[in-house]
N, C-alpha and C. Protein backbone atom coordinates (compact mmCIF):
# COMPACT_ATOMS: atom_id res chain seq x y z
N UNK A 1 119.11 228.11 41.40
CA UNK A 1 117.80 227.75 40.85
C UNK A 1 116.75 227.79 41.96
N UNK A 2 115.21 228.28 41.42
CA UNK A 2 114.56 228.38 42.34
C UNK A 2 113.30 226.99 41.57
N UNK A 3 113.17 225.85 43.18
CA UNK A 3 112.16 225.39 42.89
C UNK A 3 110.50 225.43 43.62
N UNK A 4 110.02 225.82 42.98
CA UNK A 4 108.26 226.13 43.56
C UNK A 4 107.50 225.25 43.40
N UNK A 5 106.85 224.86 44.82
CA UNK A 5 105.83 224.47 44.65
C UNK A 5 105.77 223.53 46.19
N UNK A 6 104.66 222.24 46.39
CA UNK A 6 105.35 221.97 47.45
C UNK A 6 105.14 220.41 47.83
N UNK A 7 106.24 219.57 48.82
CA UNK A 7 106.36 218.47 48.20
C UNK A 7 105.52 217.41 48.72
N UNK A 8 104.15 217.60 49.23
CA UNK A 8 103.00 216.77 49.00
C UNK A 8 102.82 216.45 47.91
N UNK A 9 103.16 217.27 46.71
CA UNK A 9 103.28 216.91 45.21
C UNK A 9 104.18 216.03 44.87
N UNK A 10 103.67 214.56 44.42
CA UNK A 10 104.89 213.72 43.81
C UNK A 10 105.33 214.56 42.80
N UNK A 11 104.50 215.65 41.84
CA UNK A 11 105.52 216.23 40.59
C UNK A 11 106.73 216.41 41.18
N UNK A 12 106.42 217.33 42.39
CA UNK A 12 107.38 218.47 42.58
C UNK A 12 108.52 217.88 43.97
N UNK A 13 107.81 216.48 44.46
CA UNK A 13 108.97 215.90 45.02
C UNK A 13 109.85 215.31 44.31
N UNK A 14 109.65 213.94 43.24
CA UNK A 14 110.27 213.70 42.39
C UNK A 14 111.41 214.15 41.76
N UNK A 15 110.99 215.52 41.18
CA UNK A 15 112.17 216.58 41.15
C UNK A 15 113.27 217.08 42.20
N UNK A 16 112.48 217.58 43.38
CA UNK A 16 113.64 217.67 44.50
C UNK A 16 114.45 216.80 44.65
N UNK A 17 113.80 215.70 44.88
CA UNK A 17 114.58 214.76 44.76
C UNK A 17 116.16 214.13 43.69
N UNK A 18 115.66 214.71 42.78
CA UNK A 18 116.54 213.78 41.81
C UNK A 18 117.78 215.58 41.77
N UNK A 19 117.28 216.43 42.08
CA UNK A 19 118.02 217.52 41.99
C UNK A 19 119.22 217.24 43.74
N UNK A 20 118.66 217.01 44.36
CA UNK A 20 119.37 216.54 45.59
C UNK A 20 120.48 215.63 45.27
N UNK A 21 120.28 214.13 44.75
CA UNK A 21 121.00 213.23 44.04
C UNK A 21 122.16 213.46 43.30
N UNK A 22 121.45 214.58 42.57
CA UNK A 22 122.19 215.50 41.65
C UNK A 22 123.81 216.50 42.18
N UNK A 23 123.06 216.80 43.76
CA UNK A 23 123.94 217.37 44.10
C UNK A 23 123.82 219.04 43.69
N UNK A 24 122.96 219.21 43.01
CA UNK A 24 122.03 220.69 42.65
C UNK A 24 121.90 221.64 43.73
N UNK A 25 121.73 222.51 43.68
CA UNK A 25 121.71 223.65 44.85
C UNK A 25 120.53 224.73 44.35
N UNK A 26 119.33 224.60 45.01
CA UNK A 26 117.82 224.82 44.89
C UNK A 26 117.21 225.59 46.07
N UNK A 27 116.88 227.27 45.35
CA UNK A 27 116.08 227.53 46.67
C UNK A 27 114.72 226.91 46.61
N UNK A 28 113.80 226.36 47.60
CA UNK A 28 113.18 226.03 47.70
C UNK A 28 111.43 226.56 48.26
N UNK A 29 110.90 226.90 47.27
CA UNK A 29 109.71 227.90 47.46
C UNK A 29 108.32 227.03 47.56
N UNK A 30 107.67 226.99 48.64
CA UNK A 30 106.78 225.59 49.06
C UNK A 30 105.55 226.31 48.25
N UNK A 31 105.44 226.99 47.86
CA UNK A 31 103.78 227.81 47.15
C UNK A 31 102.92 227.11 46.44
N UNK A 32 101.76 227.21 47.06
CA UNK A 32 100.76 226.15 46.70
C UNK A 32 99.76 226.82 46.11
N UNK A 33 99.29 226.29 44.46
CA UNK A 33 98.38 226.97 43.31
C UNK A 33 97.17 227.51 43.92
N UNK A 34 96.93 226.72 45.00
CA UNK A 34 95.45 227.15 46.06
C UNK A 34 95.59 228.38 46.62
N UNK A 35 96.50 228.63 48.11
CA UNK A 35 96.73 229.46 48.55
C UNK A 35 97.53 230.46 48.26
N UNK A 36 98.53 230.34 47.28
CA UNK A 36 99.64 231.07 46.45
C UNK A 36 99.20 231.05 45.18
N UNK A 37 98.15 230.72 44.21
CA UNK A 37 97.88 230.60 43.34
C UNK A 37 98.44 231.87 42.63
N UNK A 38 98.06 233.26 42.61
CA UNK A 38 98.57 234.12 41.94
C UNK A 38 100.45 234.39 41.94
N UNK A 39 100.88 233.65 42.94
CA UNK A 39 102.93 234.15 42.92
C UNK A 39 102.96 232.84 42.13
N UNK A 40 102.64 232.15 41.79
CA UNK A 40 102.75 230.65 40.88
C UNK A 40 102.40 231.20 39.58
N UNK A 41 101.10 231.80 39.15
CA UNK A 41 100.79 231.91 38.13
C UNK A 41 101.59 233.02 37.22
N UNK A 42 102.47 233.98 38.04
CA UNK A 42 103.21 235.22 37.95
C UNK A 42 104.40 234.85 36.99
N UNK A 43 105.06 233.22 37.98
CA UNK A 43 106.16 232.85 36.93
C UNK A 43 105.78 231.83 36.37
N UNK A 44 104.50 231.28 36.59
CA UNK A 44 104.15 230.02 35.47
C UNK A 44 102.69 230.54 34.82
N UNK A 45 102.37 231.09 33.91
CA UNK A 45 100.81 231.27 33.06
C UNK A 45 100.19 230.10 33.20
N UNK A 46 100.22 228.81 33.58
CA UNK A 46 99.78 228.05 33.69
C UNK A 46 99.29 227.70 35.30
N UNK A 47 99.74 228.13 35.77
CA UNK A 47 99.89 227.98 37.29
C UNK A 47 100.03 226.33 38.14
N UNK A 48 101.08 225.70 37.27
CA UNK A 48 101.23 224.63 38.25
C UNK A 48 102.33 224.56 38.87
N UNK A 49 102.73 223.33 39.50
CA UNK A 49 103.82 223.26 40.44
C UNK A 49 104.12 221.97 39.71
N UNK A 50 105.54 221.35 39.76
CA UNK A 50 106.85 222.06 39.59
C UNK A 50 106.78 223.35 38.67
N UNK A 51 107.56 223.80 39.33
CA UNK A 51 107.97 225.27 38.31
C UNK A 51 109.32 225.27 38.70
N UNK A 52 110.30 225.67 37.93
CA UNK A 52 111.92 225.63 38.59
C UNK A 52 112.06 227.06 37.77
N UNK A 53 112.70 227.68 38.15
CA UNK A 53 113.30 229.43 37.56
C UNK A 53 114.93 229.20 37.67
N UNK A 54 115.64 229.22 36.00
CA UNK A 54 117.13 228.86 36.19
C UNK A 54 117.73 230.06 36.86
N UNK A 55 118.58 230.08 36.71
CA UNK A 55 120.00 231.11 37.46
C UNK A 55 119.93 231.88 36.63
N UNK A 56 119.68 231.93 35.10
CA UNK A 56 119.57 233.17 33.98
C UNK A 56 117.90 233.65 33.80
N UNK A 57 117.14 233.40 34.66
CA UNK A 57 115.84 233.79 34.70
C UNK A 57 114.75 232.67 33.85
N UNK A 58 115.32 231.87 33.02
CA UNK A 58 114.21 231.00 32.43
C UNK A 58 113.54 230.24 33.62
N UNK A 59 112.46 230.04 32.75
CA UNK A 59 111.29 229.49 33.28
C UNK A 59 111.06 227.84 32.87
N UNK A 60 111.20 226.76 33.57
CA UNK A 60 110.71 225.31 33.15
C UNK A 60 109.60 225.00 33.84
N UNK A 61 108.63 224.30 33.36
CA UNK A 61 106.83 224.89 33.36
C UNK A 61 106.66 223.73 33.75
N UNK A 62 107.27 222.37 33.99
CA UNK A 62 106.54 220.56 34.56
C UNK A 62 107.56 219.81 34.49
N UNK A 63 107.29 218.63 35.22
CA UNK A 63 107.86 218.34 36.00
C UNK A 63 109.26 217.49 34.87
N UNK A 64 108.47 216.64 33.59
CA UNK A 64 109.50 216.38 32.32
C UNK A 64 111.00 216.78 32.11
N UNK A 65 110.07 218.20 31.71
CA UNK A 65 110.83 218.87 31.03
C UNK A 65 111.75 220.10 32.10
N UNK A 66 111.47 219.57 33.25
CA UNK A 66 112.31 219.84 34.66
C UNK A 66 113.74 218.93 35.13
N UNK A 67 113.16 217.66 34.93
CA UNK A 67 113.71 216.24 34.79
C UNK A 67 114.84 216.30 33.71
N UNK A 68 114.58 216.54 32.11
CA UNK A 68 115.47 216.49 31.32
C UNK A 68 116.38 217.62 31.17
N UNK A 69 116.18 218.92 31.68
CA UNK A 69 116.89 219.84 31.40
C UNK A 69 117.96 219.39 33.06
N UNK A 70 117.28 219.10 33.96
CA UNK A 70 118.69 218.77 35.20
C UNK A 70 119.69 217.78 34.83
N UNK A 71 119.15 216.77 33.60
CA UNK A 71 119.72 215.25 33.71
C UNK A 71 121.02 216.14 32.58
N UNK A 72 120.68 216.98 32.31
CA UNK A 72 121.51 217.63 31.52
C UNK A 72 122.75 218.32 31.88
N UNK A 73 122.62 218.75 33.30
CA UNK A 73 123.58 219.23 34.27
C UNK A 73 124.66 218.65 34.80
N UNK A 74 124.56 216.97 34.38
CA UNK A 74 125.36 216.05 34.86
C UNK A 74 126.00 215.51 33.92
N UNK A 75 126.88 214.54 34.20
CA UNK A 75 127.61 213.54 33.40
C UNK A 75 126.56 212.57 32.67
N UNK A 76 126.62 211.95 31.82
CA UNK A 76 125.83 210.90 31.63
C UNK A 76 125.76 209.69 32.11
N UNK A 77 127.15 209.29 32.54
CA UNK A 77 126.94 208.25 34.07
C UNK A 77 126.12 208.38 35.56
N UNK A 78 126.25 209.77 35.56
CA UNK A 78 125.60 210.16 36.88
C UNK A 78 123.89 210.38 36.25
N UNK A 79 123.26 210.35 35.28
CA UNK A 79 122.18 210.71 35.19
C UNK A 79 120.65 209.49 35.33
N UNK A 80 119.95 210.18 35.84
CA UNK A 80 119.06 208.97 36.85
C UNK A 80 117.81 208.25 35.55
N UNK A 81 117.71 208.23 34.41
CA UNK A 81 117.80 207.74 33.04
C UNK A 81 118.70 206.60 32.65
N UNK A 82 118.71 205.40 32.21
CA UNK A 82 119.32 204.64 31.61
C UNK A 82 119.73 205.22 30.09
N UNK A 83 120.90 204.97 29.88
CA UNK A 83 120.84 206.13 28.51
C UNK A 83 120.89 205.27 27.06
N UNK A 84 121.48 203.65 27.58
CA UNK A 84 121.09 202.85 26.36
C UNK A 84 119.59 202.14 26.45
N UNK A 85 119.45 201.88 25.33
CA UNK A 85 118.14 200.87 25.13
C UNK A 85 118.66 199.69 25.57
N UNK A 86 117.49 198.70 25.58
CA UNK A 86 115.78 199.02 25.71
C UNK A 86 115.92 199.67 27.27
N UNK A 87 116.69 199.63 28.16
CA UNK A 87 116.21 200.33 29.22
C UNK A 87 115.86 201.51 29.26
N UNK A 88 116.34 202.42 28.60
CA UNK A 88 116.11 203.67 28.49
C UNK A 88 114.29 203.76 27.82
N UNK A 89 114.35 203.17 27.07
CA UNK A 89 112.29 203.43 26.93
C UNK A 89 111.70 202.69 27.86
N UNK A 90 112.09 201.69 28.41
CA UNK A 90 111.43 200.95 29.68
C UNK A 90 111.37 201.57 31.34
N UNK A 91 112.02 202.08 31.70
CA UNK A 91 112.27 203.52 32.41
C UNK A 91 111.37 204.42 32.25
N UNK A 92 111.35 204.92 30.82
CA UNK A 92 110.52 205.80 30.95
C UNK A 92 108.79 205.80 30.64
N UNK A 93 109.14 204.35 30.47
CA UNK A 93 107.14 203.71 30.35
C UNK A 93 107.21 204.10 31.93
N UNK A 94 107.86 203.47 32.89
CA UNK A 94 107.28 203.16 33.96
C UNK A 94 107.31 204.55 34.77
N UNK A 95 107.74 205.62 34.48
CA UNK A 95 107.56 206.65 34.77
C UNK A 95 106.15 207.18 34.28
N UNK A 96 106.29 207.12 32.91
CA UNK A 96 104.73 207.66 32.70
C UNK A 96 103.35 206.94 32.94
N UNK A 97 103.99 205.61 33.58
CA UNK A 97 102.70 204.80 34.09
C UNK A 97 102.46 205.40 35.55
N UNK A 98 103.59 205.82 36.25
CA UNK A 98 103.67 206.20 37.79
C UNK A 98 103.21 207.75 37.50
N UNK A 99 103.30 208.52 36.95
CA UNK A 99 103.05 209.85 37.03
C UNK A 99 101.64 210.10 36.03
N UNK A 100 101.47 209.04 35.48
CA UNK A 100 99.98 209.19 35.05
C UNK A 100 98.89 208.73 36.20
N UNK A 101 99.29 207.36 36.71
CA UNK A 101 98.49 207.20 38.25
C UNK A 101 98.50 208.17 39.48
N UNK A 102 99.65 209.18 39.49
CA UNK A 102 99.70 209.94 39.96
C UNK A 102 98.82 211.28 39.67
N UNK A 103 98.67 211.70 38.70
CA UNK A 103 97.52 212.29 37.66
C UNK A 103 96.46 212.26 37.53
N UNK A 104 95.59 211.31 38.08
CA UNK A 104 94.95 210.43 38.21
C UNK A 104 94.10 210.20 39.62
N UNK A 105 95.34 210.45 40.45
CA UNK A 105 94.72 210.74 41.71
C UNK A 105 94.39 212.41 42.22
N UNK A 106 94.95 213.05 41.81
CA UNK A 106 94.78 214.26 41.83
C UNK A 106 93.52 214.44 40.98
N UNK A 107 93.45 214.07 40.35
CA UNK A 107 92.02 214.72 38.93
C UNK A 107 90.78 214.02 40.19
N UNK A 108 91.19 212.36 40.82
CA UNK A 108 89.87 211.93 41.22
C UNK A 108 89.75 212.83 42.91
N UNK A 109 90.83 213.49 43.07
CA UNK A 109 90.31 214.27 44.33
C UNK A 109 89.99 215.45 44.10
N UNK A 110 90.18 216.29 43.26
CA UNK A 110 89.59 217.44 43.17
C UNK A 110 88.30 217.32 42.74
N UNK A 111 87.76 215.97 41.97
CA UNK A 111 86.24 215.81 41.44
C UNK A 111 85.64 215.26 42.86
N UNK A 112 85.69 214.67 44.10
CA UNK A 112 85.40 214.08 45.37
C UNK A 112 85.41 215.08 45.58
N UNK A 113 86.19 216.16 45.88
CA UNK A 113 86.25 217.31 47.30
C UNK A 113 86.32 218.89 46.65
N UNK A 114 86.26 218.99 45.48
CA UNK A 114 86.05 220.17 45.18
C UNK A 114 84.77 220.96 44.54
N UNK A 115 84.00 219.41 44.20
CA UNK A 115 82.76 220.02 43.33
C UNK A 115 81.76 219.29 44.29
N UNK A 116 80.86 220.22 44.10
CA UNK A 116 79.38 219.98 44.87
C UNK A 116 79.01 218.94 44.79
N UNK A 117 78.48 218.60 43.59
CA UNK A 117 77.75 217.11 43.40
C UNK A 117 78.85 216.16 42.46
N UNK A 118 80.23 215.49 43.23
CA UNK A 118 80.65 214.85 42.71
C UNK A 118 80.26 213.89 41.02
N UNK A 119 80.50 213.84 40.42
CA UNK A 119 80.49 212.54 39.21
C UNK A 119 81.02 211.04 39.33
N UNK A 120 79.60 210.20 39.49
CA UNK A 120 80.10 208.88 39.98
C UNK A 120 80.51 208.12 38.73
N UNK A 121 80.01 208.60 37.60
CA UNK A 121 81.19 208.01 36.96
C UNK A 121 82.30 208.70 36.36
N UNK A 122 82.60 209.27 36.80
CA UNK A 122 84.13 210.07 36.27
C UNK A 122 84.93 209.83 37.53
N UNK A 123 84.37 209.46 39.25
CA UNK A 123 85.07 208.65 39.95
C UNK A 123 85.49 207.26 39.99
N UNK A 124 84.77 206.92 39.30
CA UNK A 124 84.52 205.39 39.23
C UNK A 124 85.84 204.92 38.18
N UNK A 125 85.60 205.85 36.96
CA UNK A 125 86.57 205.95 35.62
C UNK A 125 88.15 205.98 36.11
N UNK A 126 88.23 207.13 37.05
CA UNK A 126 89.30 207.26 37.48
C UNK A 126 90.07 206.53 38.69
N UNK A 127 89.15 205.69 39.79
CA UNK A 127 89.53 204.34 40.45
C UNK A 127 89.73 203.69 39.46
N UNK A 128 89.10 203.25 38.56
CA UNK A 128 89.76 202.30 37.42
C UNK A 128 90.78 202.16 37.15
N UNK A 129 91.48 203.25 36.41
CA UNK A 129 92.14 203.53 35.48
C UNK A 129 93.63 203.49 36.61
N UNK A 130 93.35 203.78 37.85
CA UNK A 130 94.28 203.55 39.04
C UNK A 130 94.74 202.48 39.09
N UNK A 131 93.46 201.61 39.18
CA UNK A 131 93.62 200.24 40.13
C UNK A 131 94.33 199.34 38.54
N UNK A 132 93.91 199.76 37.31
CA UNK A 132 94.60 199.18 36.35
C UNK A 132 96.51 199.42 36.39
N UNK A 133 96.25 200.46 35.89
CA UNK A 133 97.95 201.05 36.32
C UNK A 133 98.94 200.15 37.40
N UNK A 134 98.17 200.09 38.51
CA UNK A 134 99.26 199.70 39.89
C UNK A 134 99.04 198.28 39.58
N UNK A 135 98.25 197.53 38.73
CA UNK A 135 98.04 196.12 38.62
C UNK A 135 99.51 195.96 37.04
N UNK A 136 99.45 196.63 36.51
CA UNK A 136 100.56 196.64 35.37
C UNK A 136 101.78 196.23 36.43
N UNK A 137 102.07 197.83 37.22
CA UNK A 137 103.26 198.09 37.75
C UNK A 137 103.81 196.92 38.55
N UNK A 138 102.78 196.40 39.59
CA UNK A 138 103.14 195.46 40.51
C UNK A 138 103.79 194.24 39.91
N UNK A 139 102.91 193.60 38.33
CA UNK A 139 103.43 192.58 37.73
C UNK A 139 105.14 192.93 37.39
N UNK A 140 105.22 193.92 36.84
CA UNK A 140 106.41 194.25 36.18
C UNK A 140 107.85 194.64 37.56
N UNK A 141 107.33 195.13 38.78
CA UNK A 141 107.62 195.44 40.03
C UNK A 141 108.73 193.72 40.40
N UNK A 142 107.41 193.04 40.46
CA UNK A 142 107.65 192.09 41.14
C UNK A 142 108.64 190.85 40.41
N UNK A 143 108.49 191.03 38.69
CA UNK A 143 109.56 190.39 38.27
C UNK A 143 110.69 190.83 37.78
N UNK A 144 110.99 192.17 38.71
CA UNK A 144 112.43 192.64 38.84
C UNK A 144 113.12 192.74 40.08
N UNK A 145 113.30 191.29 40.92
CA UNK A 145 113.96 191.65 41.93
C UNK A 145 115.35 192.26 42.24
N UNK A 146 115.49 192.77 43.75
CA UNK A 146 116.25 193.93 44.11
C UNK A 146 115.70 194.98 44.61
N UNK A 147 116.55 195.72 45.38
CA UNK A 147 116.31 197.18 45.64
C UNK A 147 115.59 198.24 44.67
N UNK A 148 116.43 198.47 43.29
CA UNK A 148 115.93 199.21 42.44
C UNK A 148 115.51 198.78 41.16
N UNK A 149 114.29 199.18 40.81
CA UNK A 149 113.84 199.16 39.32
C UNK A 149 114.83 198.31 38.47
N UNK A 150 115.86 198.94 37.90
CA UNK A 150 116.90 198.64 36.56
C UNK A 150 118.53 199.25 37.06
N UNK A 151 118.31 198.02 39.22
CA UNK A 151 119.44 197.88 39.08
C UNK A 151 120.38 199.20 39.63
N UNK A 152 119.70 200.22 39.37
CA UNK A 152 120.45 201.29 40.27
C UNK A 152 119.46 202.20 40.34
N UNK A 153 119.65 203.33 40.82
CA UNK A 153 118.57 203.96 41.34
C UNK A 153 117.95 205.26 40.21
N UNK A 154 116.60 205.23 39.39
CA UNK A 154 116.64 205.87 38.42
C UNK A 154 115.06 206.77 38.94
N UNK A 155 115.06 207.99 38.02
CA UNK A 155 113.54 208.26 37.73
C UNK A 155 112.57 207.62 38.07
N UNK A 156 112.52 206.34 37.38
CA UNK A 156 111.28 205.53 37.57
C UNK A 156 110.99 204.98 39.33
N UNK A 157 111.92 204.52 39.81
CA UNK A 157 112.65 204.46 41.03
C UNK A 157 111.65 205.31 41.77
N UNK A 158 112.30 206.80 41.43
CA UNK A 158 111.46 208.04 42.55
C UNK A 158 110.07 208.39 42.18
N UNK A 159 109.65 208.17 40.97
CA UNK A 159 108.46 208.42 40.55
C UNK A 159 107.63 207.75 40.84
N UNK A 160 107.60 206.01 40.67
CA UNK A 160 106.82 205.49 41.85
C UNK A 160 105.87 205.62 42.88
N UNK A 161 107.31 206.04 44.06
CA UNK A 161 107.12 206.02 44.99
C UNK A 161 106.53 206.66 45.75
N UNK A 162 106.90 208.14 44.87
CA UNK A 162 106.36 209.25 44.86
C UNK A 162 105.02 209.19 44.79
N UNK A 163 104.17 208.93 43.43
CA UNK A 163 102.92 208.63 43.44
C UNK A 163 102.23 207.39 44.59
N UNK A 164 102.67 206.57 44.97
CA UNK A 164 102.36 205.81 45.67
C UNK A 164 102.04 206.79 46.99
N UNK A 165 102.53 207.38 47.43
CA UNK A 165 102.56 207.81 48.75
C UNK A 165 101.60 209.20 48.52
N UNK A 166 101.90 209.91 47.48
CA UNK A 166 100.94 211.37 47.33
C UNK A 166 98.95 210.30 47.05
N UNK A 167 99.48 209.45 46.26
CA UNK A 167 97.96 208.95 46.66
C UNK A 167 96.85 208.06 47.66
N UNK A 168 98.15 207.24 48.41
CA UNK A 168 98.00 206.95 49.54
C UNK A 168 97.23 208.10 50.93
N UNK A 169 97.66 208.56 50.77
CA UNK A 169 97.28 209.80 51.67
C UNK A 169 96.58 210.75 51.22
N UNK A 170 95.94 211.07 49.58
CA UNK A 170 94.91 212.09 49.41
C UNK A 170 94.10 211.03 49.40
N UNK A 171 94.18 209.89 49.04
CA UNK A 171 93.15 208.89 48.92
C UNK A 171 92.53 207.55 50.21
N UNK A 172 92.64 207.74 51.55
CA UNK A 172 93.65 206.89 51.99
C UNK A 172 92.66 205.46 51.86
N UNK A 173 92.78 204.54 51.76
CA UNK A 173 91.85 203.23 51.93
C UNK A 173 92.01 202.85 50.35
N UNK A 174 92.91 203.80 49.11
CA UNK A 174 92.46 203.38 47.71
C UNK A 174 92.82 202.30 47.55
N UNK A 175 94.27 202.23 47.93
CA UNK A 175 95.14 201.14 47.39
C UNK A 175 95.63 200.52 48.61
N UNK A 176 95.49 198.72 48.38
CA UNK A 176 95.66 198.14 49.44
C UNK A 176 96.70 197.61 48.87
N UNK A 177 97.76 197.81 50.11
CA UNK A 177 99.35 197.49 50.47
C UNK A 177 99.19 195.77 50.14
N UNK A 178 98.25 195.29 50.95
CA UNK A 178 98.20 193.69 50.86
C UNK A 178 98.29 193.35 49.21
N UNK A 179 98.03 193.92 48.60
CA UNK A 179 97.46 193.23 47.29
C UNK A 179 98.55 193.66 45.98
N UNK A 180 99.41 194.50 46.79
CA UNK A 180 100.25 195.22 45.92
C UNK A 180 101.60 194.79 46.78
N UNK A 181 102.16 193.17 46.77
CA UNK A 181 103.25 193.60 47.64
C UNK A 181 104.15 193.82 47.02
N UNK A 182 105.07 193.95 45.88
CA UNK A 182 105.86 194.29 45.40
C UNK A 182 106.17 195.94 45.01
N UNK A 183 104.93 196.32 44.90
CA UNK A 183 105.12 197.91 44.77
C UNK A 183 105.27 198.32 46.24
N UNK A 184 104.25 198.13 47.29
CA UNK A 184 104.51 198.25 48.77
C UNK A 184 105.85 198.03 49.10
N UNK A 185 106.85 197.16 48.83
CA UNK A 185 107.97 197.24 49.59
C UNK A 185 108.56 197.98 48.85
N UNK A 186 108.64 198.34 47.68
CA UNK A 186 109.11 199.18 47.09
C UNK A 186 109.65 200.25 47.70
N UNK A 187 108.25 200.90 47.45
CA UNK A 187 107.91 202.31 48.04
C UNK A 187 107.90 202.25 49.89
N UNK A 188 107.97 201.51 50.86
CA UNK A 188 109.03 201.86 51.76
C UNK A 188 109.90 202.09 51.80
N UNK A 189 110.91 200.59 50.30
CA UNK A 189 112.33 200.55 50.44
C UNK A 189 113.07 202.23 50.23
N UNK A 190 111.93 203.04 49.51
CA UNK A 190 112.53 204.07 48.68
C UNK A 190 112.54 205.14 50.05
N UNK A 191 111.28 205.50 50.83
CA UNK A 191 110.81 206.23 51.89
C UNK A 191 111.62 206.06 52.95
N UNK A 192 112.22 204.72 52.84
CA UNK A 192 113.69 205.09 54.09
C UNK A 192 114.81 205.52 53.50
N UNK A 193 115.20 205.85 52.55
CA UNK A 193 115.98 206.40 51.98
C UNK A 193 116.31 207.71 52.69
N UNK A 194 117.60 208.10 53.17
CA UNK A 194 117.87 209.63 53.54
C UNK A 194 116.91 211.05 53.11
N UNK A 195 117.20 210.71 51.54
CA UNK A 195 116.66 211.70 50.71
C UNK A 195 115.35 212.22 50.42
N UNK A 196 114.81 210.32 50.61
CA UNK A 196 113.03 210.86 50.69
C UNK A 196 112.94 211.10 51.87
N UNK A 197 113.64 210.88 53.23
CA UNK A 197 112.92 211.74 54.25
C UNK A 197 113.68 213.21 54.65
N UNK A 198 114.37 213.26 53.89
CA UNK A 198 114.31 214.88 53.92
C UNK A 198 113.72 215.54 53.05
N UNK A 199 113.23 214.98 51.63
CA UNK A 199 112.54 215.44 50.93
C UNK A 199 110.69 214.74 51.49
N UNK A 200 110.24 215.70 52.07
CA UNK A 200 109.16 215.09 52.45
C UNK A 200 107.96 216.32 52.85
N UNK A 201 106.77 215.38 52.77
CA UNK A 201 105.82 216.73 53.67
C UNK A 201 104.76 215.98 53.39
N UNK A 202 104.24 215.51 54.32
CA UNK A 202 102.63 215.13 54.51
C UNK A 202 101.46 215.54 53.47
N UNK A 203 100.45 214.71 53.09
CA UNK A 203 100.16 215.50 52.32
C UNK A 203 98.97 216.58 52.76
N UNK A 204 98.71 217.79 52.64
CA UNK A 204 97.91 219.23 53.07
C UNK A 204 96.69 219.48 51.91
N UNK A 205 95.29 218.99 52.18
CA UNK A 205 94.18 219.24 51.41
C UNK A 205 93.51 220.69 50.70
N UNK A 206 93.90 221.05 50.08
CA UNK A 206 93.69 222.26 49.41
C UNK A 206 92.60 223.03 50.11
N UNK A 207 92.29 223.94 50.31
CA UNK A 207 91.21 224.74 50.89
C UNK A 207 90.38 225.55 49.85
C-alpha cells in the first residue's frame, strides 16, 4: 500500500500511525497538495491528503474511510475501535470532536495566511468553535483517568493528539497547555510513545 501525503497532517499522521500499530507495510509518499498538488490530484480528484492506493490499485480518498477499511485488515481484538457499545459510539464522538478541531485549524490558517485581507469574523468563528471543542474534550479527558482514553489504546487516543500538536504549531500561542491540563498530558503521554516519534514531522507552512 501506498500512503500520500505528509505527516504535519494529523489526517495523514493518525493513519500512519494506526497502520504501524497495525503492523501494515506502507510505502510512504510525503506529497504535499501545495507543492505536489498535481501527483495528489492524479490519484485523488479531490486533491487531499490522506490518500492510501491498495495493492490492487484502489483508491481510499480520507482519512475515515482509510481508518475503516485498515481496521478491516485485522482481527477484531486487535482493532483500534472499541467494537461493543456504548464505547464504540463514544470513541468515535471523540474522534470527530478531535478531527473536527483539527479541521478547524487548518480552515483558520489558510483564512490568516493565505488570503489578502483576512476575515475577522470567520477567524474569530473559527477560534471559537476551537476553544469550544478542547473545552468539551478536556472535561471528558480529565474524567477518564489513565494513560488511554477507553483503557487501551484506540483511534480517539491518536486523533487527539494528533490534532493537538498539528494545531499547536500552525497556530502557536492558540491553545494554552495551562488551561487544558488533562488534554496536555495527554498528548505528551501519546508523543513519547515510540510510534509517534517515528511517525512525526514538524509542522512546514504551505508556500
Amino acid at each position: 500500500m501506498i500512503l500520500i501525503g505528509q505527516y504535519d497532517s494529523s489526517f495523514v499522521r493518525r493513519v500512519a500511525i494506526a497502520m504501524r500499530l497495525y503492523d501494515l507495510p506502507f510505502e510512504h509518499r510525503p506529497w504535499s497538495v501545495f507543492g505536489e498538488g498535481d501527483k495528489v490530484q492524479a490519484i485523488n480528484p479531490l486533491m487531499r491528503v490522506p490518500t492510501l492506493v491498495l495493492d490492487d490499485g484502489d483508491v481510499v480518498a480520507d482519512s475515515p474511510s482509510i481508518l475503516d477499511h485498515i481496521d478491516g485488515l485485522v482481527p477484531p481484538e486487535r482493532r483500534l475501535l472499541p467494537q461493543g457499545e456504548p464505547e464504540r459510539r463514544r470513541a468515535l464522538r471523540v474522534m470527530a470532536l478531535s478531527t473536527g478541531f483539527a479541521d478547524k485549524g487548518v480552515s483558520l490558517f489558510y483564512e490568516m495566511h493565505l488570503h489578502e485581507t483576512p476575515s475577522a469574523y470567520f477567524v474569530e468563528r473559527c477560534r471559537a468553535q476551537i476553544s469550544a471543542v478542547l473545552a468539551v474534550l478536556e472535561a471528558e479527558r480529565a474524567a477518564r483517568p489513565g494513560k488511554f482514553w477507553f483503557g487501551r489504546m484506540t483511534h480517539a487516543d491518536i486523533a487527539v493528539a494528533c490534532a493537538w500538536r498539528h494545531v499547536s504549531e500552525a497556530h502557536p500561542g492558540l491553545i494554552d497547555p495551562a488551561a487544558l491540563p488533562a488534554l496536555a498530558a495527554h498528548a505528551a503521554s501519546m508523543e513519547a510513545l515510540p510510534v509517534f516519534r517515528e511517525i512525526s514531522q514538524p509542522f512546514i507552512a504551505p508556500e
